[in-house]
N, C-alpha and C. Protein backbone atom coordinates (compact mmCIF):
# COMPACT_ATOMS: atom_id res chain seq x y z
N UNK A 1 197.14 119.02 128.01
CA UNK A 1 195.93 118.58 128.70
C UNK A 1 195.12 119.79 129.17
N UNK A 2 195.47 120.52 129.22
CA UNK A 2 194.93 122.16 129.91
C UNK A 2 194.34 122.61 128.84
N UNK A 3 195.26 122.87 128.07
CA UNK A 3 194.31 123.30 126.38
C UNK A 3 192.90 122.14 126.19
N UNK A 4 193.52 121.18 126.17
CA UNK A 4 192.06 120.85 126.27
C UNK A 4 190.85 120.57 126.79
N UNK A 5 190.93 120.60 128.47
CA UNK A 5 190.17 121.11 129.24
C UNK A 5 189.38 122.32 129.03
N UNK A 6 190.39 123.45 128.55
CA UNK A 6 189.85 124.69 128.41
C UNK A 6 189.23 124.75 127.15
N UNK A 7 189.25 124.04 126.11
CA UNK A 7 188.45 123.77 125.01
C UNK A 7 187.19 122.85 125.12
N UNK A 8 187.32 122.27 126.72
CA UNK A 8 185.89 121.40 126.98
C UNK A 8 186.08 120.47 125.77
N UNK A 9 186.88 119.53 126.06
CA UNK A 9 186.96 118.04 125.64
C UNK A 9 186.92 117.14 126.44
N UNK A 10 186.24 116.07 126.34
CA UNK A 10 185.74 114.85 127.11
C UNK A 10 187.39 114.54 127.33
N UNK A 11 188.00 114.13 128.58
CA UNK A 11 189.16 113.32 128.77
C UNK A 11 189.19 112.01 129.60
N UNK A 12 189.21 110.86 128.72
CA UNK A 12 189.11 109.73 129.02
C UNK A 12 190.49 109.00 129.26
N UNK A 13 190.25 108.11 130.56
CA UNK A 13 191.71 107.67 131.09
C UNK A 13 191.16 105.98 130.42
N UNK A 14 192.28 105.37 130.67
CA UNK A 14 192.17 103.99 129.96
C UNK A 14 193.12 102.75 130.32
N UNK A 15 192.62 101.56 130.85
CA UNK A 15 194.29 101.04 131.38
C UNK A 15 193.55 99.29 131.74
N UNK A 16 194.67 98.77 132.04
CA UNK A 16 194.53 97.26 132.28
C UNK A 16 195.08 96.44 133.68
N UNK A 17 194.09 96.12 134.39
CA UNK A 17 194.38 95.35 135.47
C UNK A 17 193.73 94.29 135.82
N UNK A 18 194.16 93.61 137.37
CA UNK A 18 193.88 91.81 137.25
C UNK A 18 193.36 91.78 138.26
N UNK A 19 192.95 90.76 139.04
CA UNK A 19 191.88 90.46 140.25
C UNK A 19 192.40 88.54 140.19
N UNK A 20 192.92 88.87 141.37
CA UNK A 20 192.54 86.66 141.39
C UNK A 20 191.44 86.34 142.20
N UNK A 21 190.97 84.88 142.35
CA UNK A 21 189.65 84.76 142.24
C UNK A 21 189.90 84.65 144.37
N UNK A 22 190.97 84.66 144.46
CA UNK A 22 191.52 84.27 146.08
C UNK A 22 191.78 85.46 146.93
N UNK A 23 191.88 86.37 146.01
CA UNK A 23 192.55 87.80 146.87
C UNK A 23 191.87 88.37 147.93
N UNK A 24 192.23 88.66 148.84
CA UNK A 24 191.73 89.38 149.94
C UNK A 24 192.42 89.14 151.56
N UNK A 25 192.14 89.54 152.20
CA UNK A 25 193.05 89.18 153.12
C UNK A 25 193.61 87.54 153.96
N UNK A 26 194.25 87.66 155.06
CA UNK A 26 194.65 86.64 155.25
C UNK A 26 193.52 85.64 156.24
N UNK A 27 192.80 86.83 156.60
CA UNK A 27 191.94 86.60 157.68
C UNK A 27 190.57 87.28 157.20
N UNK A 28 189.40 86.46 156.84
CA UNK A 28 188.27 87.32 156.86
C UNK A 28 187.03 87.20 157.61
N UNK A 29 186.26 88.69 158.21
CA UNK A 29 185.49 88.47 159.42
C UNK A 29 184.04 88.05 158.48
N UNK A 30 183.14 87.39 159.34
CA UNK A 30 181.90 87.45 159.48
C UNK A 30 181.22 86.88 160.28
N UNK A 31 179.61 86.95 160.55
CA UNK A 31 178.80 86.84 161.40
C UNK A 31 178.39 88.04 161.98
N UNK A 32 177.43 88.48 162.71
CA UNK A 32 176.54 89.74 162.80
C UNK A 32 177.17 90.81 164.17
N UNK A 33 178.56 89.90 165.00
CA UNK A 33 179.39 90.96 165.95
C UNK A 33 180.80 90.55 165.37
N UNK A 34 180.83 90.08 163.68
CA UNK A 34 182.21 89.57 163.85
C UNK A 34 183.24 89.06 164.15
N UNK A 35 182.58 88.07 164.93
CA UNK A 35 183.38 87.43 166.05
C UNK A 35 183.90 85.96 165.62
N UNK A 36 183.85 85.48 164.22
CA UNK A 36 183.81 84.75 163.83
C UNK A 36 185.02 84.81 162.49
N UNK A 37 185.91 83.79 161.42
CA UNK A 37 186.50 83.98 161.20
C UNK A 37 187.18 82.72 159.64
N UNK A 38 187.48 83.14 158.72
CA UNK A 38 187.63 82.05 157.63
C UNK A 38 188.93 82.24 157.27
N UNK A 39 189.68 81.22 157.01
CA UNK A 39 190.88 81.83 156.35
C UNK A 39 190.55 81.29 154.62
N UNK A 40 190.96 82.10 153.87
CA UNK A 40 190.52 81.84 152.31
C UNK A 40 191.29 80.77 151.81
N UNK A 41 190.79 80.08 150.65
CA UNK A 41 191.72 78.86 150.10
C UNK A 41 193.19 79.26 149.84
N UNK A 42 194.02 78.06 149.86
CA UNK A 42 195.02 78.42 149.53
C UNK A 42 195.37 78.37 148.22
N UNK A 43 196.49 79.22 147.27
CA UNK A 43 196.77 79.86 146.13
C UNK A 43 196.13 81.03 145.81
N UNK A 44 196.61 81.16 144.85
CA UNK A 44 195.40 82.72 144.51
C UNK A 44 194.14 82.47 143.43
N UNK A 45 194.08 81.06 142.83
CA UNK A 45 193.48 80.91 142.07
C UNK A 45 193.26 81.58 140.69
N UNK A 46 192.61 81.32 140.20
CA UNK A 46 192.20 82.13 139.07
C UNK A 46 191.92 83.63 138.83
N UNK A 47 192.40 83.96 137.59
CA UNK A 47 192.85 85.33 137.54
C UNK A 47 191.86 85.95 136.28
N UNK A 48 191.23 87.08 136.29
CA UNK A 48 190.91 87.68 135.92
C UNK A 48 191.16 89.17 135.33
N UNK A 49 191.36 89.33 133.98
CA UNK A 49 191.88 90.48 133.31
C UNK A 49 190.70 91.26 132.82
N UNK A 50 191.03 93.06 133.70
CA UNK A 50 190.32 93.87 133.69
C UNK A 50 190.27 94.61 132.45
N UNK A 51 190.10 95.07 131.97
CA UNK A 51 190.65 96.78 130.93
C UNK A 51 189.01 97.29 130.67
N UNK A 52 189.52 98.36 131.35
CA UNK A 52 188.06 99.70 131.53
C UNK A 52 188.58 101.15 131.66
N UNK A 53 187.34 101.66 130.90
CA UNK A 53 188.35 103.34 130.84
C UNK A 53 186.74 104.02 131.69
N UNK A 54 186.87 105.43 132.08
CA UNK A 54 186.56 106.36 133.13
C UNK A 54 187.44 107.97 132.58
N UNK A 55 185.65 108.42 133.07
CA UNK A 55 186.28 110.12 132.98
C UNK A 55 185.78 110.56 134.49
N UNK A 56 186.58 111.78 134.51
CA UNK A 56 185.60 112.66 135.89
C UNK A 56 184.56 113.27 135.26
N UNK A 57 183.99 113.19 134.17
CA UNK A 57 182.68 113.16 134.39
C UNK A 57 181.75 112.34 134.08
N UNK A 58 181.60 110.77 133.67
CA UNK A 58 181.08 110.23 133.91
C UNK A 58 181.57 108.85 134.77
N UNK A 59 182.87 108.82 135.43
CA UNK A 59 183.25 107.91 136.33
C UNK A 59 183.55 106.44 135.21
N UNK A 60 183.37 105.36 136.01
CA UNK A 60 183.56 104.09 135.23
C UNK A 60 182.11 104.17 134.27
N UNK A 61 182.02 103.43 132.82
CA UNK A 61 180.83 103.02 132.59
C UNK A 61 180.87 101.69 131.77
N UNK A 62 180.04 100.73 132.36
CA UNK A 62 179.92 99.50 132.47
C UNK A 62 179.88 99.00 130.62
N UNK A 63 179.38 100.18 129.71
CA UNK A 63 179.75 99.50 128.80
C UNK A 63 181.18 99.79 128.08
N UNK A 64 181.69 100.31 128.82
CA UNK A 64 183.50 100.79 128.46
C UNK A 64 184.04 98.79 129.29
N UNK A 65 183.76 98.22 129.41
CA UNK A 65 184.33 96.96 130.63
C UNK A 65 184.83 95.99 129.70
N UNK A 66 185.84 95.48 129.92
CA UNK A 66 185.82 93.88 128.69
C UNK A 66 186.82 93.32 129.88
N UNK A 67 185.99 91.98 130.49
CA UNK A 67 186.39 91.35 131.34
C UNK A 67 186.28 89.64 130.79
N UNK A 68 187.86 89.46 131.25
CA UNK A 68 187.62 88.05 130.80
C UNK A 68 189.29 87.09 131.71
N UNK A 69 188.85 85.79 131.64
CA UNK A 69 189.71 84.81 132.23
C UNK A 69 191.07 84.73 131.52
N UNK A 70 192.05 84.69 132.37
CA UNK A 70 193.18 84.86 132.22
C UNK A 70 193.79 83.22 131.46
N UNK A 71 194.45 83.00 130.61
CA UNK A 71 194.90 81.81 129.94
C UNK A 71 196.55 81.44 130.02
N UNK A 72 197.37 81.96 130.90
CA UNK A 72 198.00 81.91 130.87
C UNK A 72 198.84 81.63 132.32
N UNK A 73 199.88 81.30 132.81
CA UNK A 73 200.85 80.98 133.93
C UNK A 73 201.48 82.27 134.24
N UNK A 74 201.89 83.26 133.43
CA UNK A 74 202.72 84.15 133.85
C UNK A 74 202.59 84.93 134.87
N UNK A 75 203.34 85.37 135.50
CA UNK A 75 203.50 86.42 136.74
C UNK A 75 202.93 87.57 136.12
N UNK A 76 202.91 88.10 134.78
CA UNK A 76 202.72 89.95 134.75
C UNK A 76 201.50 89.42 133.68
N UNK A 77 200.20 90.01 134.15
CA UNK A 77 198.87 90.27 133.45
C UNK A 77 199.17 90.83 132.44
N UNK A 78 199.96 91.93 132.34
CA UNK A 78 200.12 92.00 130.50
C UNK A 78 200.18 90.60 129.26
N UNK A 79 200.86 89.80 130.07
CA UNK A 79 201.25 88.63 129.14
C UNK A 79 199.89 88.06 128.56
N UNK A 80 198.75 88.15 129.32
CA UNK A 80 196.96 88.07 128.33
C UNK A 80 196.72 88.80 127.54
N UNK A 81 196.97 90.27 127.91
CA UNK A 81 196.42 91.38 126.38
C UNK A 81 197.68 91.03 125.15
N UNK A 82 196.79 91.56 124.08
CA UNK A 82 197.28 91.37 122.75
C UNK A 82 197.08 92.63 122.12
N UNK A 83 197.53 92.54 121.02
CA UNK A 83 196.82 93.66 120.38
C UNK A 83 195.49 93.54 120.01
N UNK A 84 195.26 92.64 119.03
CA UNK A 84 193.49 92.01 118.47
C UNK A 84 192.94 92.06 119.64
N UNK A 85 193.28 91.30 120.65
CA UNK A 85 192.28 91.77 121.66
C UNK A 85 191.89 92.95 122.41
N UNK A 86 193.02 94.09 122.05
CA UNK A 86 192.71 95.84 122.84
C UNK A 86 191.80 96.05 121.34
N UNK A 87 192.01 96.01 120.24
CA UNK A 87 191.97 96.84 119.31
C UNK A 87 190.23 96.34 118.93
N UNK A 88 189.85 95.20 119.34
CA UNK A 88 188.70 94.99 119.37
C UNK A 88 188.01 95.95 120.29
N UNK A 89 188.25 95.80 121.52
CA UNK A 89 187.62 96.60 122.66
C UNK A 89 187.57 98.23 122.57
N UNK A 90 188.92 98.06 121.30
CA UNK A 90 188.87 100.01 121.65
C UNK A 90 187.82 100.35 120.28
N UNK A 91 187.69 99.55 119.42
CA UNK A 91 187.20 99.57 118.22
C UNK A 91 185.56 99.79 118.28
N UNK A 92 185.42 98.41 119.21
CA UNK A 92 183.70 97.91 119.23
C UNK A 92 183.25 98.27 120.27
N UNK A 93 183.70 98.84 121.92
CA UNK A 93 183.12 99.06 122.57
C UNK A 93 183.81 100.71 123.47
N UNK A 94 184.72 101.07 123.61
CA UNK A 94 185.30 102.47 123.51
C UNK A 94 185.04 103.62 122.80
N UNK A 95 185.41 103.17 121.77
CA UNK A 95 184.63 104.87 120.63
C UNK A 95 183.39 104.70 120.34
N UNK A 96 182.43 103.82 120.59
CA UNK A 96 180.90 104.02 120.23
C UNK A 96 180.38 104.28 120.84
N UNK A 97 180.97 104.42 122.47
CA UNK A 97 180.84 104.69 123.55
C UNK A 97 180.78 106.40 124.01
N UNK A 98 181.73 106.80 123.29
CA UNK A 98 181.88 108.26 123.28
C UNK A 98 181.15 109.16 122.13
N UNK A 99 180.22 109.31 123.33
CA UNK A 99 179.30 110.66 122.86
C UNK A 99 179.35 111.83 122.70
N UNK A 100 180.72 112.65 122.76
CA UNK A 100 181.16 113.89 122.73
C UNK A 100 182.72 113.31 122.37
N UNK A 101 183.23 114.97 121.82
CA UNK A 101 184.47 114.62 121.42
C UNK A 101 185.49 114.55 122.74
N UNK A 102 186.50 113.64 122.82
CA UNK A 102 186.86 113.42 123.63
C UNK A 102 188.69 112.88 123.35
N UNK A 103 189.65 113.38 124.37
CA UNK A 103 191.20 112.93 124.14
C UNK A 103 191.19 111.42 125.21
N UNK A 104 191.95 110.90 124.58
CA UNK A 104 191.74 109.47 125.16
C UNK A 104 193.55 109.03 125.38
N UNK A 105 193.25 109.06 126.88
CA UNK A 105 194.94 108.78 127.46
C UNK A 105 194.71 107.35 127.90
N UNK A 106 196.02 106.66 127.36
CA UNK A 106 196.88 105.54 127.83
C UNK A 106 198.22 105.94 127.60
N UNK A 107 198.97 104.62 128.05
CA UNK A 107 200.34 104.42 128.43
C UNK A 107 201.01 103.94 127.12
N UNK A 108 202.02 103.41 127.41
CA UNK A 108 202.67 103.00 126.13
C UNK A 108 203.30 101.34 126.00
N UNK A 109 202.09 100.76 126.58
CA UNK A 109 202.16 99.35 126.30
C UNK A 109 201.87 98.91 125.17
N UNK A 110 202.91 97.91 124.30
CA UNK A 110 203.11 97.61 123.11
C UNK A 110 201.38 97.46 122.27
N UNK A 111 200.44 97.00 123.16
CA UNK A 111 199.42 96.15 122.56
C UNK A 111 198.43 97.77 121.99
N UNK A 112 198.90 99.03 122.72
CA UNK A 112 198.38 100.13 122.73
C UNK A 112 198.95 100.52 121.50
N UNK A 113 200.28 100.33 120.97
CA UNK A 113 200.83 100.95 119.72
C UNK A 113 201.11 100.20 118.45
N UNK A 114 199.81 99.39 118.23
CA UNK A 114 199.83 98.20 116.96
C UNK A 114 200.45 99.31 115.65
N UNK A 115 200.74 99.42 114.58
CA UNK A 115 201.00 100.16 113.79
C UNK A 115 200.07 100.01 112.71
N UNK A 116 199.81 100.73 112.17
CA UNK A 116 198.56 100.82 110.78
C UNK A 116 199.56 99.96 110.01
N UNK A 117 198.33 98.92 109.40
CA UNK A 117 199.37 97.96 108.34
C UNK A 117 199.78 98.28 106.99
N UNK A 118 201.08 97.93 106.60
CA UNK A 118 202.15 98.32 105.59
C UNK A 118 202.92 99.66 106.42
N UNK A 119 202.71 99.84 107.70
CA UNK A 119 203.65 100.84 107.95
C UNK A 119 204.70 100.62 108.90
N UNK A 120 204.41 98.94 108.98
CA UNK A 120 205.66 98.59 110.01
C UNK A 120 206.86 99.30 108.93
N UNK A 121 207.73 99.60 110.21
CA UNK A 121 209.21 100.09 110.07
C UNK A 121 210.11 99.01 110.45
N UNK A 122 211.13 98.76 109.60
CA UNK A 122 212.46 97.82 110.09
C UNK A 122 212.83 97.95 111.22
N UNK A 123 213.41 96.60 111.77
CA UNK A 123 213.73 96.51 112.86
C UNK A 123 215.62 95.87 112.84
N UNK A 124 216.07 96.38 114.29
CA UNK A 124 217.25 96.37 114.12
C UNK A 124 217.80 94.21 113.31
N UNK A 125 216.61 93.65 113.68
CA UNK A 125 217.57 92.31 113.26
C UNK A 125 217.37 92.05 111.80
N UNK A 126 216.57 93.12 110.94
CA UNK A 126 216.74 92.94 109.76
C UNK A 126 217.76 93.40 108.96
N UNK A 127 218.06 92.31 107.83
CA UNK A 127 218.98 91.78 107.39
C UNK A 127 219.56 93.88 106.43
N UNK A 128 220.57 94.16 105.99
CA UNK A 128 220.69 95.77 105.45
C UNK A 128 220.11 95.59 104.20
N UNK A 129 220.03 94.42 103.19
CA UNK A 129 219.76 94.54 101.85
C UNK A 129 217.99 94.61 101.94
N UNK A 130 217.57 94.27 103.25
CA UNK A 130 216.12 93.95 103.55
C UNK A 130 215.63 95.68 104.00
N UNK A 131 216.31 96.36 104.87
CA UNK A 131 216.11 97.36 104.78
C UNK A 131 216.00 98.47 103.49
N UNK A 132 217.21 97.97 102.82
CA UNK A 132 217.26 99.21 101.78
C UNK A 132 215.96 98.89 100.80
N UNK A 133 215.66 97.40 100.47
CA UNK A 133 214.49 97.43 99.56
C UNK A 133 213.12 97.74 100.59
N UNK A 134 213.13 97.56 101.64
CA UNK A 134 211.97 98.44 102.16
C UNK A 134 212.15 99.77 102.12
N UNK A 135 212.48 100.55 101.91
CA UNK A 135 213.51 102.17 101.70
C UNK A 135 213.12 102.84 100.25
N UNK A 136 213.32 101.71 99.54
CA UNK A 136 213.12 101.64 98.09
C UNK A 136 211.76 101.81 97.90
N UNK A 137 211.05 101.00 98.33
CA UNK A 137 209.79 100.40 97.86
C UNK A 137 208.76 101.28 97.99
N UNK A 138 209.19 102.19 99.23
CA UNK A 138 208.20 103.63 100.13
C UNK A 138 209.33 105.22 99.56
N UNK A 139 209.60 104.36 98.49
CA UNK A 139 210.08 106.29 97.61
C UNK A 139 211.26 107.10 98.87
N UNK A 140 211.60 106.08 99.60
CA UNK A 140 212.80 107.19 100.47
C UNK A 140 214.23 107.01 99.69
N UNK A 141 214.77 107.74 99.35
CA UNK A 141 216.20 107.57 99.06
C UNK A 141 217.03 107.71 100.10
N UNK A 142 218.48 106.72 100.19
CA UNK A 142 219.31 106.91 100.67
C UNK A 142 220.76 106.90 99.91
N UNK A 143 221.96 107.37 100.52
CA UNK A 143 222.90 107.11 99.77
C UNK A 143 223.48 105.53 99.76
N UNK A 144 223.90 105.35 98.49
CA UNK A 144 224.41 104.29 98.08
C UNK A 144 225.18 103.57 98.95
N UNK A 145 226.34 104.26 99.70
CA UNK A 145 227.51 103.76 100.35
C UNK A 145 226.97 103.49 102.12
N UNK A 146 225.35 103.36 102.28
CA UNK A 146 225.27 103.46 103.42
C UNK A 146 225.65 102.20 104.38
N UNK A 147 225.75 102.12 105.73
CA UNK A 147 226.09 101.27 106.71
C UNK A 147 224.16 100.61 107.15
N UNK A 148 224.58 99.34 107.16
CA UNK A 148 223.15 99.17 108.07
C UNK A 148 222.48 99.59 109.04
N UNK A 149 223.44 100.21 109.78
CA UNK A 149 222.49 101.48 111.20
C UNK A 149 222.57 102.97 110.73
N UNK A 150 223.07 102.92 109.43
CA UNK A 150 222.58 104.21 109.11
C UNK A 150 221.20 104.13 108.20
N UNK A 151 220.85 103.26 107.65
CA UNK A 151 219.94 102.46 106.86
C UNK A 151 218.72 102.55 107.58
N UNK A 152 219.06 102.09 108.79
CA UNK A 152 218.14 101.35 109.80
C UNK A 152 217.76 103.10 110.27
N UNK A 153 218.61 103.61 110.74
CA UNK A 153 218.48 105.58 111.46
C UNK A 153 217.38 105.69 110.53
N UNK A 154 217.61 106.39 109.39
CA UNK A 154 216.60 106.81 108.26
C UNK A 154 215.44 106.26 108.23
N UNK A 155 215.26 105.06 108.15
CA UNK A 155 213.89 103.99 108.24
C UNK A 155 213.08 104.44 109.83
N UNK A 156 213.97 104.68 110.83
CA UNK A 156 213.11 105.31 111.83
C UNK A 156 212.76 106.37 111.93
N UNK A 157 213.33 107.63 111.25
CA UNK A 157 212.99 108.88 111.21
C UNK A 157 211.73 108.83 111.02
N UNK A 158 211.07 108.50 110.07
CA UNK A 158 209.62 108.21 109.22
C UNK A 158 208.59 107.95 110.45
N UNK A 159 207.56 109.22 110.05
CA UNK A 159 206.42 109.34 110.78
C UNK A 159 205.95 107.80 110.93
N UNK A 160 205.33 107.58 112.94
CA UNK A 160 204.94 106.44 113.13
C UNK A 160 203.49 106.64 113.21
N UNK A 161 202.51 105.59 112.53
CA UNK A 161 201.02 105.61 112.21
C UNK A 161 200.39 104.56 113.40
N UNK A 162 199.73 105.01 114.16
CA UNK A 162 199.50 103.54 115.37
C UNK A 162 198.20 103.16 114.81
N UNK A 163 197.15 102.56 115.12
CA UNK A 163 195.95 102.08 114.45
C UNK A 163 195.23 102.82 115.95
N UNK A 164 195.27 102.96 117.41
CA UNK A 164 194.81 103.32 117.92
C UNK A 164 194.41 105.00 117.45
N UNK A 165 195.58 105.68 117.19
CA UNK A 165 195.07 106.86 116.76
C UNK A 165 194.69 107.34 115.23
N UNK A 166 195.11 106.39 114.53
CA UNK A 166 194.05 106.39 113.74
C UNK A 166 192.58 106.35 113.89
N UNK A 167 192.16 105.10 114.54
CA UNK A 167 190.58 104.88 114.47
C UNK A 167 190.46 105.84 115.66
N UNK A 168 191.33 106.17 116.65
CA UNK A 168 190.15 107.58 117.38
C UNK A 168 190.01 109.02 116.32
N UNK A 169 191.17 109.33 115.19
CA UNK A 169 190.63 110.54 114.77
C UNK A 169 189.91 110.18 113.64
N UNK A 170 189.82 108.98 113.26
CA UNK A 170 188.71 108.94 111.88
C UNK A 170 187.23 109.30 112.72
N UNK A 171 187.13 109.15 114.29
CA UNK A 171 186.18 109.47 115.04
C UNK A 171 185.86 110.43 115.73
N UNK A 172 186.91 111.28 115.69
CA UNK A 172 186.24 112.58 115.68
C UNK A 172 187.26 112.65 117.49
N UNK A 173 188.25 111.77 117.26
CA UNK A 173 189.02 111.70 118.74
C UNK A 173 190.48 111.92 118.60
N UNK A 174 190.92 111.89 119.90
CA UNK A 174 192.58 112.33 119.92
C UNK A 174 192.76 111.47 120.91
N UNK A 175 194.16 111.05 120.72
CA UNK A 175 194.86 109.74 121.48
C UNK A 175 195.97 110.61 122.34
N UNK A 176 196.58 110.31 123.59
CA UNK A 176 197.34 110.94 123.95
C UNK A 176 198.00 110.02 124.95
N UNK A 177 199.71 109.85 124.84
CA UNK A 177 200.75 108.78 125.93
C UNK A 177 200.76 109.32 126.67
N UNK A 178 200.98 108.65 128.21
CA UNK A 178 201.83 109.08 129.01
C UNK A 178 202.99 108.81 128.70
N UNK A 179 203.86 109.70 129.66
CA UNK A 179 205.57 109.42 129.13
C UNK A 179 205.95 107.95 130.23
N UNK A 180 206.93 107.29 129.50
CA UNK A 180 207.16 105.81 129.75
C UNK A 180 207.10 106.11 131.02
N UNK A 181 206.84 105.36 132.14
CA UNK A 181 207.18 104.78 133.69
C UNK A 181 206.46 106.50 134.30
N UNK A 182 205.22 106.96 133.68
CA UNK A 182 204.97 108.21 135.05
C UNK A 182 203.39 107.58 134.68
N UNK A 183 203.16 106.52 135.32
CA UNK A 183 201.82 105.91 135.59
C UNK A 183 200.89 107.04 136.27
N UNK A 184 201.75 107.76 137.00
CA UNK A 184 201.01 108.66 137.82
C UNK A 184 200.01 110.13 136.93
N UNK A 185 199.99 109.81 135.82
CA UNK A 185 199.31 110.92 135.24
C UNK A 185 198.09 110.42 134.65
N UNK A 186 198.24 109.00 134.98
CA UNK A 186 196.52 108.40 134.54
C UNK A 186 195.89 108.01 136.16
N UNK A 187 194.55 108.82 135.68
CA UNK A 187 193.81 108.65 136.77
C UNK A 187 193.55 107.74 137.13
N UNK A 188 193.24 106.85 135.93
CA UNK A 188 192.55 105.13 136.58
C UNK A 188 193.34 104.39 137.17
N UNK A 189 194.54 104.89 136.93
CA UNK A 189 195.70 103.84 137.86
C UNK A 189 195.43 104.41 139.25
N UNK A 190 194.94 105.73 140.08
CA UNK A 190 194.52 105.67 141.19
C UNK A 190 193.56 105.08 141.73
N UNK A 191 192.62 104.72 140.83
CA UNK A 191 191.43 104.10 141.76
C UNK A 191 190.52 103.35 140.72
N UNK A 192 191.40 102.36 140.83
CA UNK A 192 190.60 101.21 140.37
C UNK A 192 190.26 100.67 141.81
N UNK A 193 190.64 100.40 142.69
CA UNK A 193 189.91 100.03 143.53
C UNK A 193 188.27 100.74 143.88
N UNK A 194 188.46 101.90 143.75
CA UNK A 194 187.31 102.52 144.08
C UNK A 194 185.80 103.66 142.91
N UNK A 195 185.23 102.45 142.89
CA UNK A 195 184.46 103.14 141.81
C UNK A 195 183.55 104.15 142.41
N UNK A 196 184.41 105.54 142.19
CA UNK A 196 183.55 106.54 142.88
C UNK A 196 183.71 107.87 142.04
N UNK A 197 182.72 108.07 141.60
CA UNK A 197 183.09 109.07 140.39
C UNK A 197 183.66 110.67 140.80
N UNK A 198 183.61 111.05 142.31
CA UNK A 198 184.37 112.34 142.61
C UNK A 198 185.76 112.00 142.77
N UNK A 199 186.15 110.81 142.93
CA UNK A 199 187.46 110.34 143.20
C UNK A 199 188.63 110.67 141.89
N UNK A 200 187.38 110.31 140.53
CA UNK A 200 187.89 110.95 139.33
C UNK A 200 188.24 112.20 139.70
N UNK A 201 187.00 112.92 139.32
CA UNK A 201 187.42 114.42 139.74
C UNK A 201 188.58 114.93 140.32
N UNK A 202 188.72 114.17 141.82
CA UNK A 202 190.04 114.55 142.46
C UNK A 202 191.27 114.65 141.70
N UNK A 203 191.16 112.93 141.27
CA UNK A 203 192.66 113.03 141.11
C UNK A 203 193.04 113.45 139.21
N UNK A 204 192.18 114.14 138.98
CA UNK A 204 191.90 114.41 137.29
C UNK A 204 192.50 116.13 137.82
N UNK A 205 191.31 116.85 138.65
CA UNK A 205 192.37 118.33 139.13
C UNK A 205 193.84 118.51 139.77
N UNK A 206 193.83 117.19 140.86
CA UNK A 206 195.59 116.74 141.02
C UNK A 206 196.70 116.60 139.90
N UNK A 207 196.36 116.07 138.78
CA UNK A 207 197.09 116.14 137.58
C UNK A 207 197.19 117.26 137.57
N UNK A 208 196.24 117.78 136.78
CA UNK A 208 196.29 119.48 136.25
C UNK A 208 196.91 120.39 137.08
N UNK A 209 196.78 120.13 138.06
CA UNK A 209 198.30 121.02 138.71
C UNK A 209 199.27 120.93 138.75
C-alpha cells in the first residue's frame, strides 16, 4: 500500500452495510428546548442494504452508492449480497466511476471472489474420477496411482482468476484483500457512520503507519 501511495495511485476502500428502518435510540428528543419525547415503533423494521466505496481524496461519492431493500429474514446482511448483484455494481457503477488509476481494497467475502468462468476449481465433495477428468481436460498431468486429496491438492495449486480483478485490470485497475478477520485496514469500515471526507484522510494515514 505504501508503494502505491508513493506511486500516487487513487486508493479506493469498498464494503457492505445495513440500516433498519427503526434504528436509533430508545428514547428520541424533540421540540425547540427538548423537553419533549417519542419512543420509536417497536421491531426494527425494515432493512436496508448499503454497499459504497470512498477514498481520502474524494470521500463517499454518491454515484459509487447501490442501495436497496433487504428480501430476506436472516440475522447477517451478507445473506442479501450475491455475486450478480456486487459484480453488477462493481462493473456498471465502480470502475466508470474511476477517473484515475486507482487500487481498489475489499475483504474477502465470497460474493467479492466470483471466479472467471471455466476456471472454477474442484471442490473437496467432488467425486476423484470427476476431478481427474477436470485435470485432464485443462492439460495438467497427474500421476496415475493418485489418491483423491492428492488429486484434489494439485487442482488447487492452479492460479485463482476472480472476475473482480479481472475487470479492474482490463481497466487500467488493481484489486487488493484484506487478510481474513483484520477489518481494521479498510477505512470504510471506520466511518460509515460519518460522511466526512478528512475522516478518510485520518484513518487512511492511521493505516499507513
Amino acid at each position: 500500500m505504501r508503494e502505491f501511495r508513493e506511486a500516487g495511485l487513487h486508493i479506493v476502500y469498498l464494503d457492505e452495510t445495513w440500516v433498519n428502518a427503526h434504528n436509533g435510540r430508545n428514547y428520541q428528543y424533540y421540540g425547540q428546548d427538548n423537553n419533549c419525547y417519542m419512543i420509536p415503533p417497536s421491531g426494527k423494521g425494515q432493512r436496508l442494504i448499503i454497499l459504497h466505496a470512498g477514498s481520502s481524496k474524494h470521500g463517499f461519492l454518491n454515484n459509487y452508492k447501490l442501495l436497496f431493500r433487504s428480501k430476506t429474514n436472516s440475522a447477517d446482511y451478507h445473506d442479501d449480497m450475491c455475486g450478480a448483484v456486487f459484480m453488477e455494481w462493481f462493473k456498471t457503477q465502480l470502475i466508470p466511476s474511476l477517473t484515475e488509476k486507482s487500487v481498489i481494497v475489499l475483504d474477502n467475502a465470497s460474493y467479492h471472489n466470483l471466479r472467471v468462468p471455466g476456471t472454477e476449481s474442484p471442490t473437496s465433495s467432488w467425486k476423484k474420477c470427476d476431478i481427474a477428468n477436470w485435470l485432464t481436460k485443462i492439460n495438467i498431468t497427474y500421476p496415475k496411482k493418485c489418491l483423491k486429496q492428492e488429486l484434489y491438492t494439485i487442482a488447487n495449486r492452479l492460479p485463482i482468476e476472480y472476475l473482480t480483478d479481472k475487470t479492474a485490470k482490463e481497466n487500467g485497475h488493481k484489486v487488493i484483500r484484506t487478510p481474513v478477520r483484520h477489518f481494521i485496514f479498510n477505512a470504510i469500515k471506520h466511518i460509515w457512520s460519518q460522511k466526512i471526507l478528512t475522516k478518510f484522510q485520518q484513518i487512511d494515514r492511521k493505516i499507513d503507519r
